[in-house]
Each structure stands twice: as structure tokens, then as C-alpha cells.
C-alpha atoms as a PDB file:
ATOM      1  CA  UNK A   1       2.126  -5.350 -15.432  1.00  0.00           C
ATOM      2  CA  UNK A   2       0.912  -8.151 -17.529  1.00  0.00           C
ATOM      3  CA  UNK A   3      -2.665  -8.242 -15.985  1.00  0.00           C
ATOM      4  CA  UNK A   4      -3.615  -4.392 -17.530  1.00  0.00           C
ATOM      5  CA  UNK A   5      -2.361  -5.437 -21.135  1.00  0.00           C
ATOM      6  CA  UNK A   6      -5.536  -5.066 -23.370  1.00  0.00           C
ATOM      7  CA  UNK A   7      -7.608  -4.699 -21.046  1.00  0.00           C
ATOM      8  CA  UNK A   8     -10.380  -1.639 -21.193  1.00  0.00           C
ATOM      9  CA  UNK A   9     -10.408   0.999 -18.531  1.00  0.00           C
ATOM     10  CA  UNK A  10     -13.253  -0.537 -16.405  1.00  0.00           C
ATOM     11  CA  UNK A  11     -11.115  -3.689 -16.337  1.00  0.00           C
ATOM     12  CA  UNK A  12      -8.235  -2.194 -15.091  1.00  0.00           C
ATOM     13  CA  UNK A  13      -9.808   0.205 -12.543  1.00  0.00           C
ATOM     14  CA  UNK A  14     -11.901  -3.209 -11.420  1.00  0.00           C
ATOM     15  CA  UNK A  15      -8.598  -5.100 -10.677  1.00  0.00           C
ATOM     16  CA  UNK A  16      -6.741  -2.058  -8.838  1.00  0.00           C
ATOM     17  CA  UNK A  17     -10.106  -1.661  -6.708  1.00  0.00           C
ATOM     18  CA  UNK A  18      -9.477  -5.145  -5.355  1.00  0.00           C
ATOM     19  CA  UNK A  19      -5.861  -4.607  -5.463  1.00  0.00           C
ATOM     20  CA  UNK A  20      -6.056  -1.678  -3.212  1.00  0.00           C
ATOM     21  CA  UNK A  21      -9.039  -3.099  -1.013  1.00  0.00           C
ATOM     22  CA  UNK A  22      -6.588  -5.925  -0.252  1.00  0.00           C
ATOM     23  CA  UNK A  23      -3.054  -4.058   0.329  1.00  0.00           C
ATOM     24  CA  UNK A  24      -5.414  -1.585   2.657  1.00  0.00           C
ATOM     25  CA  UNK A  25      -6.889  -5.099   4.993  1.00  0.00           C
ATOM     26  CA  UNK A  26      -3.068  -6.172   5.030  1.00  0.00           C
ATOM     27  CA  UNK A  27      -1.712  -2.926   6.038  1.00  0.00           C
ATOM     28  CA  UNK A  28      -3.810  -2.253   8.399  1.00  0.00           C
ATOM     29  CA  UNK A  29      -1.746  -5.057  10.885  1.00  0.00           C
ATOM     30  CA  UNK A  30       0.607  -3.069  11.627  1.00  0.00           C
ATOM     31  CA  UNK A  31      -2.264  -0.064  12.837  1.00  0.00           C
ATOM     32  CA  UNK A  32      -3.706  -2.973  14.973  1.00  0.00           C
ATOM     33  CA  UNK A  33      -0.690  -3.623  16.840  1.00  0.00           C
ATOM     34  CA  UNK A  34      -0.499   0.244  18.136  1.00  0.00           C
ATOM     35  CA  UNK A  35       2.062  -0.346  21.240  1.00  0.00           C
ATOM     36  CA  UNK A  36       4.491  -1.195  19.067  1.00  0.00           C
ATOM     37  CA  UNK A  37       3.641   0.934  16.383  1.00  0.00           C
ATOM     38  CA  UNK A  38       4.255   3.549  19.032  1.00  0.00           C
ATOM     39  CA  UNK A  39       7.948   2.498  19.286  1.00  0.00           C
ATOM     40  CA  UNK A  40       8.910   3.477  15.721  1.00  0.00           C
ATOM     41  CA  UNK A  41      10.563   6.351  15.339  1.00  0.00           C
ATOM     42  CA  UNK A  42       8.418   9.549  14.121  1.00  0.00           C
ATOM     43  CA  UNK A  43       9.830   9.294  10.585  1.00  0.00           C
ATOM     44  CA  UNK A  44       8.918   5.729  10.330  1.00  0.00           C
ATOM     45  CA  UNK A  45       5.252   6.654  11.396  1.00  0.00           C
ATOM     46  CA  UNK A  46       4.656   9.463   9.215  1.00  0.00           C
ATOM     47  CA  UNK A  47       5.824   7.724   6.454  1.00  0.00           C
ATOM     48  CA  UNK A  48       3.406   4.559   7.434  1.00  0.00           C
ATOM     49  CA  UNK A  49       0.501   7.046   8.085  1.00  0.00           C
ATOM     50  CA  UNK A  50       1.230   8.880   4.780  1.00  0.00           C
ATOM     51  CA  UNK A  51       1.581   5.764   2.653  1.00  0.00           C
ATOM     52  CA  UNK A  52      -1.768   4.413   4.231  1.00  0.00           C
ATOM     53  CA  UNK A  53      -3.593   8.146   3.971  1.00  0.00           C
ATOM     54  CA  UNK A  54      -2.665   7.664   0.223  1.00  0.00           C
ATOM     55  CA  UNK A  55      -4.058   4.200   0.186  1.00  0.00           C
ATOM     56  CA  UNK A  56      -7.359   5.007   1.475  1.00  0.00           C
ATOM     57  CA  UNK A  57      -7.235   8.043  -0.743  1.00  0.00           C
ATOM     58  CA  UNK A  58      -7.111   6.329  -3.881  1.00  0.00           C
ATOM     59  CA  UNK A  59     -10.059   3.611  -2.490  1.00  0.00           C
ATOM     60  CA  UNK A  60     -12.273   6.464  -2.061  1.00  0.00           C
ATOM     61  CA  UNK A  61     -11.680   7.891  -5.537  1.00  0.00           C
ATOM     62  CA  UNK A  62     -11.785   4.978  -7.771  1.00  0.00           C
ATOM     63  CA  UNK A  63     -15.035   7.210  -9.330  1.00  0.00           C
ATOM     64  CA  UNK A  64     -12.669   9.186 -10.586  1.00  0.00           C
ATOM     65  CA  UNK A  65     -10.269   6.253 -11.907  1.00  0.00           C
ATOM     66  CA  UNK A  66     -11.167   7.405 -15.373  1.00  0.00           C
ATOM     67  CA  UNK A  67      -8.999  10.839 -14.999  1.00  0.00           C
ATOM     68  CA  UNK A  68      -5.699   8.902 -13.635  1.00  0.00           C
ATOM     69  CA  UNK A  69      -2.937   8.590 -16.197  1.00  0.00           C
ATOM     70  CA  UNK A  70      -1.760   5.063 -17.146  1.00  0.00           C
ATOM     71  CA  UNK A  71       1.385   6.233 -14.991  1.00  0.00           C
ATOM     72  CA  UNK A  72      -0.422   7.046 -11.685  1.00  0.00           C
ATOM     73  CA  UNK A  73      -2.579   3.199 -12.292  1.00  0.00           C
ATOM     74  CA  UNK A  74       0.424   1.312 -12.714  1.00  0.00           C
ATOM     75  CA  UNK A  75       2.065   2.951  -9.605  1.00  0.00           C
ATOM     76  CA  UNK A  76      -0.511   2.496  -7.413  1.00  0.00           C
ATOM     77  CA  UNK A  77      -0.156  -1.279  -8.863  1.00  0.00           C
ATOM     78  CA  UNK A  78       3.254  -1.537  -8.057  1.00  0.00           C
ATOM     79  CA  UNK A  79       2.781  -0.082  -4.626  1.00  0.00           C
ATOM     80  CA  UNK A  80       0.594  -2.906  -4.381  1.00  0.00           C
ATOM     81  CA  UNK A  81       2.164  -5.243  -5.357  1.00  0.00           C
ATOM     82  CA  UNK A  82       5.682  -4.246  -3.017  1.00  0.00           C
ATOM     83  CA  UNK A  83       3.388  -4.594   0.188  1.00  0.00           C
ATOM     84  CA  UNK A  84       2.380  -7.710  -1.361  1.00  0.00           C
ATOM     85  CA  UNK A  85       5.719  -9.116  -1.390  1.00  0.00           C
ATOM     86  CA  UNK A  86       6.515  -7.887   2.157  1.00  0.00           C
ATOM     87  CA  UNK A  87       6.196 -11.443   4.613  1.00  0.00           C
ATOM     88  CA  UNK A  88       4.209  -9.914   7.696  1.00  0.00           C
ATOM     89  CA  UNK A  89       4.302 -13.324   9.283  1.00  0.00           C
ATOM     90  CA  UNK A  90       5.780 -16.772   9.257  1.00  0.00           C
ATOM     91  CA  UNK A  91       5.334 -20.034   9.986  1.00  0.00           C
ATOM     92  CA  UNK A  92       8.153 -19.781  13.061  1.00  0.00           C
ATOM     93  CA  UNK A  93       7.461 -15.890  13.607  1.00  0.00           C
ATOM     94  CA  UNK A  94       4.169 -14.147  13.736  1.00  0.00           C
ATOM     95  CA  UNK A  95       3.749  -9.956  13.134  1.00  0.00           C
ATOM     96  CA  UNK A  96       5.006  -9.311  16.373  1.00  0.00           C
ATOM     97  CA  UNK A  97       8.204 -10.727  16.463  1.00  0.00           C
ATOM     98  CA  UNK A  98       9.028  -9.514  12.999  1.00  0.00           C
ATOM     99  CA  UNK A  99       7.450  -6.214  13.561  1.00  0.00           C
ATOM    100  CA  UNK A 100      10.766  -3.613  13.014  1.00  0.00           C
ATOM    101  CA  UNK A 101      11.483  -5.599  10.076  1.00  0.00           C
ATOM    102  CA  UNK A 102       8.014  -5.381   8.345  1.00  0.00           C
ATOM    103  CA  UNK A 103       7.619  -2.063   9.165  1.00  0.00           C
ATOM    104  CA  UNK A 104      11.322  -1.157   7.885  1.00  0.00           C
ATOM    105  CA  UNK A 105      10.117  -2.595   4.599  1.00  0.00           C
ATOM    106  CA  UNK A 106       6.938  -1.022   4.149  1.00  0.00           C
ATOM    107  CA  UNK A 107       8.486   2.917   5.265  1.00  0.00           C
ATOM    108  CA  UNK A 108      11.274   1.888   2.452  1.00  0.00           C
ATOM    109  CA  UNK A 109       7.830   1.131   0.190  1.00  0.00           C
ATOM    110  CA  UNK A 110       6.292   4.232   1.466  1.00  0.00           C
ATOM    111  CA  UNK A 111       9.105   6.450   0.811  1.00  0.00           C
ATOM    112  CA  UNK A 112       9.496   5.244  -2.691  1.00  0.00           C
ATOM    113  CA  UNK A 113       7.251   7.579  -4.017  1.00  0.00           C
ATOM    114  CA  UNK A 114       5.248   5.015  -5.955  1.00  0.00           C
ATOM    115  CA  UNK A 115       1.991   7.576  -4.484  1.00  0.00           C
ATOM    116  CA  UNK A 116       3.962  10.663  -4.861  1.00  0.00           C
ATOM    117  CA  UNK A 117       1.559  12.172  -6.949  1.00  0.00           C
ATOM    118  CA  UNK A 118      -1.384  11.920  -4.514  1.00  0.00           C
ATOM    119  CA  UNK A 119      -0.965  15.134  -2.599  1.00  0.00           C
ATOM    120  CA  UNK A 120      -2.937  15.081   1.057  1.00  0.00           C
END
């Protein structure tokens, strides 16, 4: 995680803030598209709501940024940064036609325990 070395604490909590703000806006697709969100199987949705529960969990506390270990900041980084490299849409297929395969990815990213220690 090359963009938190020597940086201070203010620094780093200031780039996961937008980090976090982002993955949350980009997530949020597959919400919007709630008929076929409805179609995935219940695991698949708890995981999604759980994953995104923790998102918005840690966007709320960022006050408290100060108390999380070096650990929980780069986790919540890489969890970040795995939605990041998940392709929601492409030039031939938009969201909906690669929905199952999006969401497979992100309930693999949500079950990775990257936000494991963010208890709800």
C-alpha cells in the first residue's frame, strides 16, 4: 500500500475517507438494480448487505480513525481496492447483463473477511 508509506495519520485517514466514499457510490449499483438483486440467492445477499453495512460503518466512523490499528486501515484499503478492480460494466455489456458475475465477485470480496473485524 504504497500511498500510506510516510504519511501521518490525518493523511492516511484523508485518503481512506475518499477511498471508502467512492467504493460505497460504486457499490451501491448493484442496490439500484433491486429485481435482480432479488434473484441472488440469500447467501449472496447477506453477504452483499453485510459487506456494504460494514462499508457505511466505517464512513460514519472515520472520527474515530485515530483508534484503528494500521491492520484494520490497510484492510479496509484493500477491500477497496478489490471492488475497485471488479469491471461492473463494459463497453459491449452494461451492469445488467454482467450482473451474476459482478455480484459473484464482490460476495467472494465480501466473504474475504478483509472487514471481519467490524462487528454489526
Amino acid at each position: 500500500l504504497a500511498d500510506f508509506k510516510k504519511k501521518s495519520t490525518e493523511e492516511v485517514v484523508g485518503i481512506l475517507e475518499k477511498k471508502v466514499s467512492a467504493t460505497i457510490e460504486r457499490y451501491q449499483a448493484i442496490f439500484d438494480k433491486k429485481y435482480l438483486f432479488k434473484s441472488l440467492l440469500g447467501d449472496s445477499q447477506r453477504a452483499l448487505h453485510r459487506f456494504a453495512d460494514q462499508l457505511n460503518w466505517v464512513s460514519d466512523n472515520f472520527d474515530k480513525a485515530d483508534n484503528w490499528s494500521k491492520q484494520q486501515r490497510d484492510s479496509i484499503s484493500w477491500a477497496c481496492r478489490c471492488v475497485g478492480t471488479v469491471e461492473f460494466s463494459t463497453k459491449d455489456e452494461p451492469l445488467v447483463k454482467r450482473f451474476r458475475k459482478v455480484t459473484k465477485d464482490l460476495t467472494s470480496i465480501a466473504n474475504g473477511g478483509y472487514l471481519d473485524w467490524i462487528v454489526l
